[in-house]
N, C-alpha and C. Protein backbone atom coordinates (compact mmCIF):
# COMPACT_ATOMS: atom_id res chain seq x y z
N UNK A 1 -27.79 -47.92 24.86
CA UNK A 1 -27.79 -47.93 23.42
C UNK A 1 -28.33 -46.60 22.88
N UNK A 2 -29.25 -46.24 23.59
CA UNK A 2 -29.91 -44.80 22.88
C UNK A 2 -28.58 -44.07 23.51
N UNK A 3 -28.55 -44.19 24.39
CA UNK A 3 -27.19 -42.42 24.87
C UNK A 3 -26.22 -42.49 23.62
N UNK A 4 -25.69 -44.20 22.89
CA UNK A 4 -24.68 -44.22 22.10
C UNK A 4 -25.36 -43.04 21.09
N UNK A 5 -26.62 -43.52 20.29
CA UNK A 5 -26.78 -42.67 19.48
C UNK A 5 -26.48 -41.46 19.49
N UNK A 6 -27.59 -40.96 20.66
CA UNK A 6 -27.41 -39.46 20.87
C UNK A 6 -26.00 -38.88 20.48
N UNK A 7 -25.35 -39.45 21.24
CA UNK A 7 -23.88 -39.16 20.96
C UNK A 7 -23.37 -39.00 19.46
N UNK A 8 -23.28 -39.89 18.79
CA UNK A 8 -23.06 -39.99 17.33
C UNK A 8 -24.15 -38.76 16.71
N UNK A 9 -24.98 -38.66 17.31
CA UNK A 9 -25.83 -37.48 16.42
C UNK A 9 -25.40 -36.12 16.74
N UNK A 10 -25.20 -36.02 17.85
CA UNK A 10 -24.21 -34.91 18.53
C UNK A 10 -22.97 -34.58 17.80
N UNK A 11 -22.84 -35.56 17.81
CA UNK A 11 -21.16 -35.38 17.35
C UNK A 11 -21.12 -35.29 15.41
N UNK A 12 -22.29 -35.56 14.28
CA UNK A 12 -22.76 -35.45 13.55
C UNK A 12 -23.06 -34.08 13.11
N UNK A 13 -23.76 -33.49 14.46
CA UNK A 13 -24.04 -32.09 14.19
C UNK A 13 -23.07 -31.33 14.61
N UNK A 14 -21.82 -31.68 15.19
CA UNK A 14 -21.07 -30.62 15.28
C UNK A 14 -20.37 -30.18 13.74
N UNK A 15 -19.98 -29.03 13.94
CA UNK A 15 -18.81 -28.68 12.53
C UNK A 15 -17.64 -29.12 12.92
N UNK A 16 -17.39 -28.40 11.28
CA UNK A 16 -15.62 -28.96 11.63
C UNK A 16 -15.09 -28.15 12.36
N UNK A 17 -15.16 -26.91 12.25
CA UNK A 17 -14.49 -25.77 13.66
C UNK A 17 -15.11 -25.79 14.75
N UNK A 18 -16.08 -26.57 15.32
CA UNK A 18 -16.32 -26.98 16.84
C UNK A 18 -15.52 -27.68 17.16
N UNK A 19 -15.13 -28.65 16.00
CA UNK A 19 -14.24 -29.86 16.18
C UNK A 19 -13.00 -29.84 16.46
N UNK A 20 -12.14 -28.79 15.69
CA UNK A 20 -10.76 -28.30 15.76
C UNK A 20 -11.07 -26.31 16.05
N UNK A 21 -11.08 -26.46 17.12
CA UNK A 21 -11.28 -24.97 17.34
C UNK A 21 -9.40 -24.34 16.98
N UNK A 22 -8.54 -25.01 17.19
CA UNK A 22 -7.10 -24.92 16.82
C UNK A 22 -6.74 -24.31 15.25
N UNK A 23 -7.20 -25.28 14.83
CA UNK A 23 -7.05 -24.70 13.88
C UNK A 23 -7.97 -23.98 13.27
N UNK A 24 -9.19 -23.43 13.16
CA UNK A 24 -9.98 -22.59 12.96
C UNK A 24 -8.95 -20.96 13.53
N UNK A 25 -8.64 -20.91 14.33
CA UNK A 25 -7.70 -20.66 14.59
C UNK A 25 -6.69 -19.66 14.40
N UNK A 26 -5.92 -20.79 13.72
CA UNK A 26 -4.76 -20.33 12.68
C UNK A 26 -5.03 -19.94 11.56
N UNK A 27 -6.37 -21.00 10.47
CA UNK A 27 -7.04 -20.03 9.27
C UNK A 27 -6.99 -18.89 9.45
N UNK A 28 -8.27 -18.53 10.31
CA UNK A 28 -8.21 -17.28 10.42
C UNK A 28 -6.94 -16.22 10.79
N UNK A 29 -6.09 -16.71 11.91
CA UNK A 29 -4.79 -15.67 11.66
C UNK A 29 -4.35 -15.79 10.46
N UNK A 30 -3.70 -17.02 9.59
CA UNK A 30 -3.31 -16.51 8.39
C UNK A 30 -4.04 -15.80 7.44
N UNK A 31 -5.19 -15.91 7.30
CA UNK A 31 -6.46 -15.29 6.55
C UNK A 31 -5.80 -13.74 6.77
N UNK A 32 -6.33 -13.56 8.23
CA UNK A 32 -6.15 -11.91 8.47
C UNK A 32 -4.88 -11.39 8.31
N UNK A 33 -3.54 -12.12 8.38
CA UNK A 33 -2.30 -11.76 8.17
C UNK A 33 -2.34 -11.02 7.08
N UNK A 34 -2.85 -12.41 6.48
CA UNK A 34 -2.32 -11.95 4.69
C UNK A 34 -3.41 -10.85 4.43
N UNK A 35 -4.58 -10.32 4.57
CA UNK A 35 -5.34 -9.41 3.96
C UNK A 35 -4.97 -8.30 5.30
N UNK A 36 -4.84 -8.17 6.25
CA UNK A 36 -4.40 -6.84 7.27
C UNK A 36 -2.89 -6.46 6.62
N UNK A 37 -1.64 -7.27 6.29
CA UNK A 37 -0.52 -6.79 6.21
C UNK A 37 0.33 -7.29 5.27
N UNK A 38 0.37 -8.39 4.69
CA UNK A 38 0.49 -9.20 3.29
C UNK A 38 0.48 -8.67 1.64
N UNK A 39 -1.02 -8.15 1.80
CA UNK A 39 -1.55 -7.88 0.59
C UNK A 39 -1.47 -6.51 0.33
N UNK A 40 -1.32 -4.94 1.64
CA UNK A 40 -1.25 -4.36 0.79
C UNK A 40 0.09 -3.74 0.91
N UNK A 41 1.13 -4.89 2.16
CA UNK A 41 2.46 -4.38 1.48
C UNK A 41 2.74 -4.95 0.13
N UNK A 42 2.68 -5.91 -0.34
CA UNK A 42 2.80 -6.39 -1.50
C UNK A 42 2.04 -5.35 -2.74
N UNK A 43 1.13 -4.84 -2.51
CA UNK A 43 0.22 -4.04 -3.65
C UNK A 43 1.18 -2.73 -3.64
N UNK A 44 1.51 -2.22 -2.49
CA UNK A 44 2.62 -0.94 -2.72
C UNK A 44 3.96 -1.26 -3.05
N UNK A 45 4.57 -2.49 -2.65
CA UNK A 45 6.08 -2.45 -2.89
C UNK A 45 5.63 -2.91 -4.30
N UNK A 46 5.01 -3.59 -5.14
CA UNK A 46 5.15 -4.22 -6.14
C UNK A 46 5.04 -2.76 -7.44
N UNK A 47 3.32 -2.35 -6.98
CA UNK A 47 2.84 -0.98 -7.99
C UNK A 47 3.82 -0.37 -8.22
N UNK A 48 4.75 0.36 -7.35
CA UNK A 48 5.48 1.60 -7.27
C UNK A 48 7.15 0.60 -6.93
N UNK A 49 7.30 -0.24 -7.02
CA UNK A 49 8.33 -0.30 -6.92
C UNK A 49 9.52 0.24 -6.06
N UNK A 50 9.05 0.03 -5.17
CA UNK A 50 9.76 0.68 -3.72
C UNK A 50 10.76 0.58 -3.49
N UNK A 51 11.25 -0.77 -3.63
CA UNK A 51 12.96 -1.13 -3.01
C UNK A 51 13.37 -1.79 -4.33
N UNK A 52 13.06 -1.00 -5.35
CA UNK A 52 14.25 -1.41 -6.98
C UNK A 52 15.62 -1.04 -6.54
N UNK A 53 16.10 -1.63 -6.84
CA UNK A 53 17.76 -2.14 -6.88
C UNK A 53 18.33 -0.95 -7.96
N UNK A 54 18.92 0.27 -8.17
CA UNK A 54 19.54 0.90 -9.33
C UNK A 54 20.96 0.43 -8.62
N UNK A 55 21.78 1.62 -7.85
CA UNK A 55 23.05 1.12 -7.55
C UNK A 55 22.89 0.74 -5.79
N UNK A 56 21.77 1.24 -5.45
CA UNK A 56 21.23 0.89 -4.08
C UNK A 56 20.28 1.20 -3.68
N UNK A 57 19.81 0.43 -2.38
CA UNK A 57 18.44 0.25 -2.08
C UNK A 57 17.87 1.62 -2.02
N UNK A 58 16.82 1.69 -2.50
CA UNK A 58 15.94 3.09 -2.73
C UNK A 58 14.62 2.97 -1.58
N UNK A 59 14.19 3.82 -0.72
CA UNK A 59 12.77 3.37 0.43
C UNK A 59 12.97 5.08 0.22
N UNK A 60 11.44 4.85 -0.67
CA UNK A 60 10.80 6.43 -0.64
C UNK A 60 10.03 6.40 0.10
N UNK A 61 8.41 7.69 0.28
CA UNK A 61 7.35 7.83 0.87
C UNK A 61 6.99 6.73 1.24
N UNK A 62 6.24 5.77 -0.13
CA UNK A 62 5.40 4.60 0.06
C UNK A 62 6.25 3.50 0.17
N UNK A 63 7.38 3.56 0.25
CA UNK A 63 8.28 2.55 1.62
C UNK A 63 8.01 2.79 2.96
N UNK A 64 8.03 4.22 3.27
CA UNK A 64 7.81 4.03 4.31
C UNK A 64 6.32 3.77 4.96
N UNK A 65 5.51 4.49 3.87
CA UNK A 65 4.24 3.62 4.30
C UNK A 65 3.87 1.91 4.61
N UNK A 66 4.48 1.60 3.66
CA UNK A 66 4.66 -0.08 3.65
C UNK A 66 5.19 -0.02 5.13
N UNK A 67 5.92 0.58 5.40
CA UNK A 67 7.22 -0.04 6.55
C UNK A 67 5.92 0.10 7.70
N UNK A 68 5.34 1.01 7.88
CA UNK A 68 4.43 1.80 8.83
C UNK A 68 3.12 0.23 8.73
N UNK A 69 2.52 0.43 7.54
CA UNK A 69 1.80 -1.14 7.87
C UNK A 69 2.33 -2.78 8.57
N UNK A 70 3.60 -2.75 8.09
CA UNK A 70 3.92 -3.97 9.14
C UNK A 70 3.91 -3.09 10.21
N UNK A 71 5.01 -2.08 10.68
CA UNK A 71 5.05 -1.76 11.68
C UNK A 71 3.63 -1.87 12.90
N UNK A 72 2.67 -1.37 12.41
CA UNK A 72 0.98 -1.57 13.09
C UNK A 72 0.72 -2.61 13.17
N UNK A 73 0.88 -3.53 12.28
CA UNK A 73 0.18 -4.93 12.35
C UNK A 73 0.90 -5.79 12.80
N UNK A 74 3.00 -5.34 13.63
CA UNK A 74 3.11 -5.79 14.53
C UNK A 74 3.20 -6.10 15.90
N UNK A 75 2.90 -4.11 16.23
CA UNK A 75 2.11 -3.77 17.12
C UNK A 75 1.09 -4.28 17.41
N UNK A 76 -0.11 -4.45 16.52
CA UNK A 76 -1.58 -5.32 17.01
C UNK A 76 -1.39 -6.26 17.52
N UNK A 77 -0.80 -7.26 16.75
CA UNK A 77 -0.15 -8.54 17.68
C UNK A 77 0.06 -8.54 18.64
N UNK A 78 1.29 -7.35 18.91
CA UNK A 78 1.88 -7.77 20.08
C UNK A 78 0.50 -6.94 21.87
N UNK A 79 -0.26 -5.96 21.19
CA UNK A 79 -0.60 -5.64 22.35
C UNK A 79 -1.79 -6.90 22.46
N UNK A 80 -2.63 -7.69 21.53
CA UNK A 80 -3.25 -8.85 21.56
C UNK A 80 -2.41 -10.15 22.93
N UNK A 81 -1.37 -9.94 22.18
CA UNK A 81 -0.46 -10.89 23.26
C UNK A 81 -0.65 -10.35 24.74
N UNK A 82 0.03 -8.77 24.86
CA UNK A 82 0.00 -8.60 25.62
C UNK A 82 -1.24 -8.52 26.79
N UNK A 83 -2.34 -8.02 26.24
CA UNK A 83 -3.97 -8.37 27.08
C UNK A 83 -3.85 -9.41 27.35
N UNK A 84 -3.65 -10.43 26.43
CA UNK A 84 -3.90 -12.18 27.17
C UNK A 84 -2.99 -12.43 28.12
N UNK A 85 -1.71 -11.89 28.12
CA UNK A 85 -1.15 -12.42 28.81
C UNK A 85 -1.00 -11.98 30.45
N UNK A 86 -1.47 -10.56 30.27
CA UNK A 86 -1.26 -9.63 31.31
C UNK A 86 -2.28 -9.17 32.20
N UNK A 87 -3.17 -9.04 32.76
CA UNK A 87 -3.96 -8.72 33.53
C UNK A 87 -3.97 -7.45 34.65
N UNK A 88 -2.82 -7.39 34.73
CA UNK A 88 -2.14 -6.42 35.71
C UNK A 88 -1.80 -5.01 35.29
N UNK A 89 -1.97 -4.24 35.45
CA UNK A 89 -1.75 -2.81 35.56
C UNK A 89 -0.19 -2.90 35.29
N UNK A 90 0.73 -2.16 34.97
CA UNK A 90 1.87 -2.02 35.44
C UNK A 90 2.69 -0.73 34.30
N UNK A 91 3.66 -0.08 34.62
CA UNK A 91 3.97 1.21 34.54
C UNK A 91 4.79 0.95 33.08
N UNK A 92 5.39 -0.07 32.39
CA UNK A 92 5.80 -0.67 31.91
C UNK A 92 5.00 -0.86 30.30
N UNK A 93 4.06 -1.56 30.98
CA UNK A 93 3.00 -1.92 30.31
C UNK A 93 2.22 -0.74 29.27
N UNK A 94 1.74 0.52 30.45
CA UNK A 94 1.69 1.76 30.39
C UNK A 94 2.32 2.55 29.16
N UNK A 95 3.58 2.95 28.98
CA UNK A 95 4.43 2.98 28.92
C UNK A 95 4.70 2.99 27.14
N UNK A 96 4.83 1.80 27.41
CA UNK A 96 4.74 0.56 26.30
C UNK A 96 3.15 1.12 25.13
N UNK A 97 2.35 0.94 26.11
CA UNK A 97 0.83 1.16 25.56
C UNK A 97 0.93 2.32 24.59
N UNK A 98 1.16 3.37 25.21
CA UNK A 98 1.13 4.84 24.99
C UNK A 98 1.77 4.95 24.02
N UNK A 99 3.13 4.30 23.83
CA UNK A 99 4.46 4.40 22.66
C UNK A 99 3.80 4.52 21.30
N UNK A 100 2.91 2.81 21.53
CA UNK A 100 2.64 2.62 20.90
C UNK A 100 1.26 2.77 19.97
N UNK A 101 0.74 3.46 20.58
CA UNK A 101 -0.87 4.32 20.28
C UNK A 101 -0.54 5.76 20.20
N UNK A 102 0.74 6.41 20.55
CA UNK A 102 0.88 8.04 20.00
C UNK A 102 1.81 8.10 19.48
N UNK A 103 3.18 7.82 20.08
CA UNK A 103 3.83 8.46 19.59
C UNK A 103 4.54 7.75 17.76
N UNK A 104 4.31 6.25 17.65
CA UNK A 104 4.28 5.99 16.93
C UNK A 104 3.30 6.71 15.63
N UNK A 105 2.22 6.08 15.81
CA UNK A 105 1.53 7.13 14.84
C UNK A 105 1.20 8.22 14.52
N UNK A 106 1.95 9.05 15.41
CA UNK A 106 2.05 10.15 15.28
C UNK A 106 3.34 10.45 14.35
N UNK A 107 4.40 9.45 14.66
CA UNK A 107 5.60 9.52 13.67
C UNK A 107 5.00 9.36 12.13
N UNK A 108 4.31 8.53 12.27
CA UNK A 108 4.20 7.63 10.92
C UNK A 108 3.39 8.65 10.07
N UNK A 109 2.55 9.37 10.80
CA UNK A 109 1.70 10.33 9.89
C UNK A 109 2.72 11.55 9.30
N UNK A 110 3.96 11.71 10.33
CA UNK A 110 4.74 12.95 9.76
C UNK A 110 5.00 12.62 8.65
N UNK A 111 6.31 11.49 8.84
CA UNK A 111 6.74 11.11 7.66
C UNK A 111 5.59 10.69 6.40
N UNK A 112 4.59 9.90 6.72
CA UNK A 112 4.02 10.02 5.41
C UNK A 112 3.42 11.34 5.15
N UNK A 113 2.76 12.12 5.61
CA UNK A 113 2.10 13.53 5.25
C UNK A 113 3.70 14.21 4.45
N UNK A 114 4.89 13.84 4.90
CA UNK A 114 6.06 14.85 4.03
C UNK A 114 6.57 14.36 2.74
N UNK A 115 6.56 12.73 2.79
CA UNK A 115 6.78 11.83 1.46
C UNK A 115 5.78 12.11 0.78
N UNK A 116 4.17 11.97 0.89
CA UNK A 116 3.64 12.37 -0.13
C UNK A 116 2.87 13.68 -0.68
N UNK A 117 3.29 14.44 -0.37
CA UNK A 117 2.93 15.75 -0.37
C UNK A 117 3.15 16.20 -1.56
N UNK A 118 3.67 15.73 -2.87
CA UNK A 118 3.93 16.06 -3.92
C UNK A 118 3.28 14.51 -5.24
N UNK A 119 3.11 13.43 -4.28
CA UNK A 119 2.30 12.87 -5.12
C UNK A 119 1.10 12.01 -4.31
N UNK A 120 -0.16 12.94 -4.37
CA UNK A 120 -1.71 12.55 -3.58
C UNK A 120 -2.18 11.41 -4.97
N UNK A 121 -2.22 11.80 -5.77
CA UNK A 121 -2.64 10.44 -6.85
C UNK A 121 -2.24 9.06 -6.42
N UNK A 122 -0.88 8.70 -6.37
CA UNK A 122 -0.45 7.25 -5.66
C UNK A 122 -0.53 7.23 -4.85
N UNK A 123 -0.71 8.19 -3.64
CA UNK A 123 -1.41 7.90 -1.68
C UNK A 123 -2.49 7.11 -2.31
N UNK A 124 -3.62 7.71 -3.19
CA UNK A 124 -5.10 7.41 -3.64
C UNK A 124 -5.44 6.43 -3.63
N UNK A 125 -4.26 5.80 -4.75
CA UNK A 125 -4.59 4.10 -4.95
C UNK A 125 -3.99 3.40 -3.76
N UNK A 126 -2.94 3.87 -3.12
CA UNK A 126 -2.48 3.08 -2.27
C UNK A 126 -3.02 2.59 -1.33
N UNK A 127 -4.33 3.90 -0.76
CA UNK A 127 -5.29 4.14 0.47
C UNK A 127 -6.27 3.29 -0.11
N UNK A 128 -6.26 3.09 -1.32
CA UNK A 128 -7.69 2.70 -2.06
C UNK A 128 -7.06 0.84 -2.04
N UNK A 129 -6.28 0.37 -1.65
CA UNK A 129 -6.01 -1.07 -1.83
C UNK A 129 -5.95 -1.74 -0.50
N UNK A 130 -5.36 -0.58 0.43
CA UNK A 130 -5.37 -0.84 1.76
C UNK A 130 -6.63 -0.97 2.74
N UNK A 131 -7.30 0.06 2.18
CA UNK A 131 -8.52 -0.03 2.46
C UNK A 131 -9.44 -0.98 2.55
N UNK A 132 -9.25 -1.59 1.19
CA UNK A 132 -10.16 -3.14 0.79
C UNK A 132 -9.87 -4.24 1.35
N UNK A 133 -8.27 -3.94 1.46
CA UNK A 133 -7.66 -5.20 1.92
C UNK A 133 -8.10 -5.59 3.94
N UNK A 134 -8.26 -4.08 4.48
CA UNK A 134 -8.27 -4.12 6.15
C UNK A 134 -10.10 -4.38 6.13
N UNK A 135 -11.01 -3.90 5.31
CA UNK A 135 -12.12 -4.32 5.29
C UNK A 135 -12.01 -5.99 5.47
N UNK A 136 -11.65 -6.41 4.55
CA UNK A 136 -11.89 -7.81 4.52
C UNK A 136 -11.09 -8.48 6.39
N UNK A 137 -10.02 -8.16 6.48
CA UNK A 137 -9.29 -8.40 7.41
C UNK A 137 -9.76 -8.36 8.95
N UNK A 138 -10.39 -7.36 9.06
CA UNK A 138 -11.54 -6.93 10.37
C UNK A 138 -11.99 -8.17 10.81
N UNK A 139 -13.61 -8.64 9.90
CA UNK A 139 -14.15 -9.87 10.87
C UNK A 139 -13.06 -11.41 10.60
N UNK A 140 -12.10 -11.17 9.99
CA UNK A 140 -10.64 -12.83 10.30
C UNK A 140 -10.05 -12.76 11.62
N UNK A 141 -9.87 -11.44 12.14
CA UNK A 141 -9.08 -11.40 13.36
C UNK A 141 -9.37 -12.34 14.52
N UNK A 142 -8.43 -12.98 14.21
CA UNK A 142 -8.76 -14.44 15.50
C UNK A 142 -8.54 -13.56 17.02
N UNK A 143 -7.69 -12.51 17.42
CA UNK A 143 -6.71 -12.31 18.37
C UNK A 143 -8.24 -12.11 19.18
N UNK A 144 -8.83 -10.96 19.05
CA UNK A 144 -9.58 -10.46 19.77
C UNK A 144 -10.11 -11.70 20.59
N UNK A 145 -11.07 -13.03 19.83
CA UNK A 145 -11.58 -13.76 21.06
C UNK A 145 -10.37 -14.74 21.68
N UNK A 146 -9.15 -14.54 21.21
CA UNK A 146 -8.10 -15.42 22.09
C UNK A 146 -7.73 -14.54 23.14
N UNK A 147 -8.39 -13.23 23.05
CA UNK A 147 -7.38 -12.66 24.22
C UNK A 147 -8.52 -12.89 25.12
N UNK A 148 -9.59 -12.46 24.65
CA UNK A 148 -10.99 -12.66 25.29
C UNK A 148 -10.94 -13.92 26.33
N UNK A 149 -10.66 -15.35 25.77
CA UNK A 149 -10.61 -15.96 26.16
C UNK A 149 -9.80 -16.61 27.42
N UNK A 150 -8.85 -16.14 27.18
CA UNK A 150 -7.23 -16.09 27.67
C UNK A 150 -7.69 -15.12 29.21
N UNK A 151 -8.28 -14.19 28.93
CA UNK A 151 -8.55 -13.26 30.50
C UNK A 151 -10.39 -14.04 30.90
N UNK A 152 -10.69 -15.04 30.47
CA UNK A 152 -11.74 -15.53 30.75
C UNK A 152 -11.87 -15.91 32.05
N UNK A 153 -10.83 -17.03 32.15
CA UNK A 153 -10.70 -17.55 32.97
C UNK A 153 -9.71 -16.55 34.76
N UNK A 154 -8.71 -14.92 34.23
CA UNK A 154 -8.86 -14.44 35.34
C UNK A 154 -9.74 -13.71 35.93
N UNK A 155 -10.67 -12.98 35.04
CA UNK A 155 -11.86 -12.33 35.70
C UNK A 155 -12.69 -13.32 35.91
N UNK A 156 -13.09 -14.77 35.83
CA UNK A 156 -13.60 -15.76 36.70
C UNK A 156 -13.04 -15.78 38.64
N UNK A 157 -12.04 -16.05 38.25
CA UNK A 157 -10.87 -16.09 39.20
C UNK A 157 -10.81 -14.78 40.30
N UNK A 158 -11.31 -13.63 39.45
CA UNK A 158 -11.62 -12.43 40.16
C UNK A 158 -12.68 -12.04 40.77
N UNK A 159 -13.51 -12.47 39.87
CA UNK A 159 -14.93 -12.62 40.74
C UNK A 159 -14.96 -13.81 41.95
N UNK A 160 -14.80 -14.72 41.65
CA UNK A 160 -15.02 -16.00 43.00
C UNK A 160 -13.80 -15.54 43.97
N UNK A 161 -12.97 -14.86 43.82
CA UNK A 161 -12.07 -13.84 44.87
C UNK A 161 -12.67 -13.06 45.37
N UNK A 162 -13.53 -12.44 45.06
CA UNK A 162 -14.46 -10.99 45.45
C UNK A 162 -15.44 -11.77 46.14
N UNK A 163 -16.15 -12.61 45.64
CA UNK A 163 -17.00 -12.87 46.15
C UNK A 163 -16.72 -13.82 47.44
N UNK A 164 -15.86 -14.58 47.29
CA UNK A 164 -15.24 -14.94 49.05
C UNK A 164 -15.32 -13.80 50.05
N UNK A 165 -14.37 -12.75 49.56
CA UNK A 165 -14.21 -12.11 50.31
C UNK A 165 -15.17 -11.58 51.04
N UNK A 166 -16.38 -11.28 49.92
CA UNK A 166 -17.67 -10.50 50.52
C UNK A 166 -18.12 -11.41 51.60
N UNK A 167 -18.47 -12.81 51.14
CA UNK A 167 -18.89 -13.71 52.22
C UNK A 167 -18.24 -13.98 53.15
N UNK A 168 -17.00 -13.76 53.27
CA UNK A 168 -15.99 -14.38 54.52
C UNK A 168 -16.19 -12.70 55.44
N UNK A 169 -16.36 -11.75 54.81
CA UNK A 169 -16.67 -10.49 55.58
C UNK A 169 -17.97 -10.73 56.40
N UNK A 170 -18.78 -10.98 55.41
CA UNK A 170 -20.51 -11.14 56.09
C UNK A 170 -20.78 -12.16 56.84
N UNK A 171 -20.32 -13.37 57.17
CA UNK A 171 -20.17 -13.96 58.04
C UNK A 171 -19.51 -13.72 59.61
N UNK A 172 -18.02 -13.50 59.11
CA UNK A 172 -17.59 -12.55 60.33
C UNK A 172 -18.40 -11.39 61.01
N UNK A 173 -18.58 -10.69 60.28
CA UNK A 173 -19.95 -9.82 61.01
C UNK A 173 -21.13 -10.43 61.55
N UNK A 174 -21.89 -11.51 61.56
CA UNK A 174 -22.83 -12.15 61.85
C UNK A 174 -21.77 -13.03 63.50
N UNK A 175 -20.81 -13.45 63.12
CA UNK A 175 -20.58 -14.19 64.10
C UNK A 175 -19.91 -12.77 65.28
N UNK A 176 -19.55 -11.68 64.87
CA UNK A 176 -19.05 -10.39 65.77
C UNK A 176 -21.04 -10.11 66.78
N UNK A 177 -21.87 -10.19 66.27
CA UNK A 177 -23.31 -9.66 66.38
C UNK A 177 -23.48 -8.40 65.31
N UNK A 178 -22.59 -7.94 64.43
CA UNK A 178 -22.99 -6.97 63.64
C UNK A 178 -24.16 -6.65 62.83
């Protein structure tokens, strides 16, 4: 009868995100979606009017800046995915990594450093919305402890591998007379 309690008091003091760690979750990815890549493509395509319709689609500078923020924030994702999923070294991977940590942003800075080079006032506000918006976005990021988590269990797996090994070595040596 007392363990019942305990239990009920236990379970009393948990929260609701102990409770549904799932969806805690997903809040937070949508949280961070919308304030990392949501809010300040929406604050540039809307301000400046990026893709107005005259006789056809128009993507100036701060289109392509817009374009450059999804573009990153679907990069983040995907290398998030990729840590959890991957553990392994591979040339591919590599490759992939690099693409996407130079030579991409290295594109993205050309083109924007040449689009706005004639108007630094709307970079200003633009930098100035984006800014606020990736502040807030930082501590929502669910990915980081899912990937965390996700390689938890192979560097467990890596260690009690290592550590066999050490012992299945040191034994053999004991039974050699080493």
């Amino acid at each position: 009868m007392a363990e019942e309690v305990s239990n009920n008091e236990q379970e009393k003091e948990q929260s609701w995100g102990e409770k549904h760690p799932r969806a805690v979750f997903w809040i937070r990815f949508i949280l961070w979606t919308t304030f990392a890549c949501v809010l300040p493509f929406l604050f540039i395509v809307l301000r400046f009017e990026i893709f107005s319709t005259i006789s056809k689609m128009r993507i100036g500078g701060l289109g392509i800046i817009a374009i450059a923020i999804l573009a990153f924030f679907v990069f983040t994702v995907l290398r998030y995915i990729k840590l959890a999923l991957s553990a392994k070294y591979s040339l591919i991977g590599q490759i992939l990594n690099g693409f996407c940590k130079i030579i991409i942003p290295l594109i993205a800075a050309l083109l924007i450093l040449n689009s706005v080079k004639s108007s630094i006032d709307v970079m200003m506000q633009a930098l100035g919305c984006v800014i606020s918006c990736e502040a807030i976005a930082i501590p929502l990021n669910p990915l980081p402890k899912w990937a965390y988590e996700k390689q938890k269990d192979v560097r467990a797996d890596e260690r009690k591998e290592a550590f066999d090994y050490l012992l299945d070595n040191f034994f053999k040596r004991k039974k050699n007379g080493e």
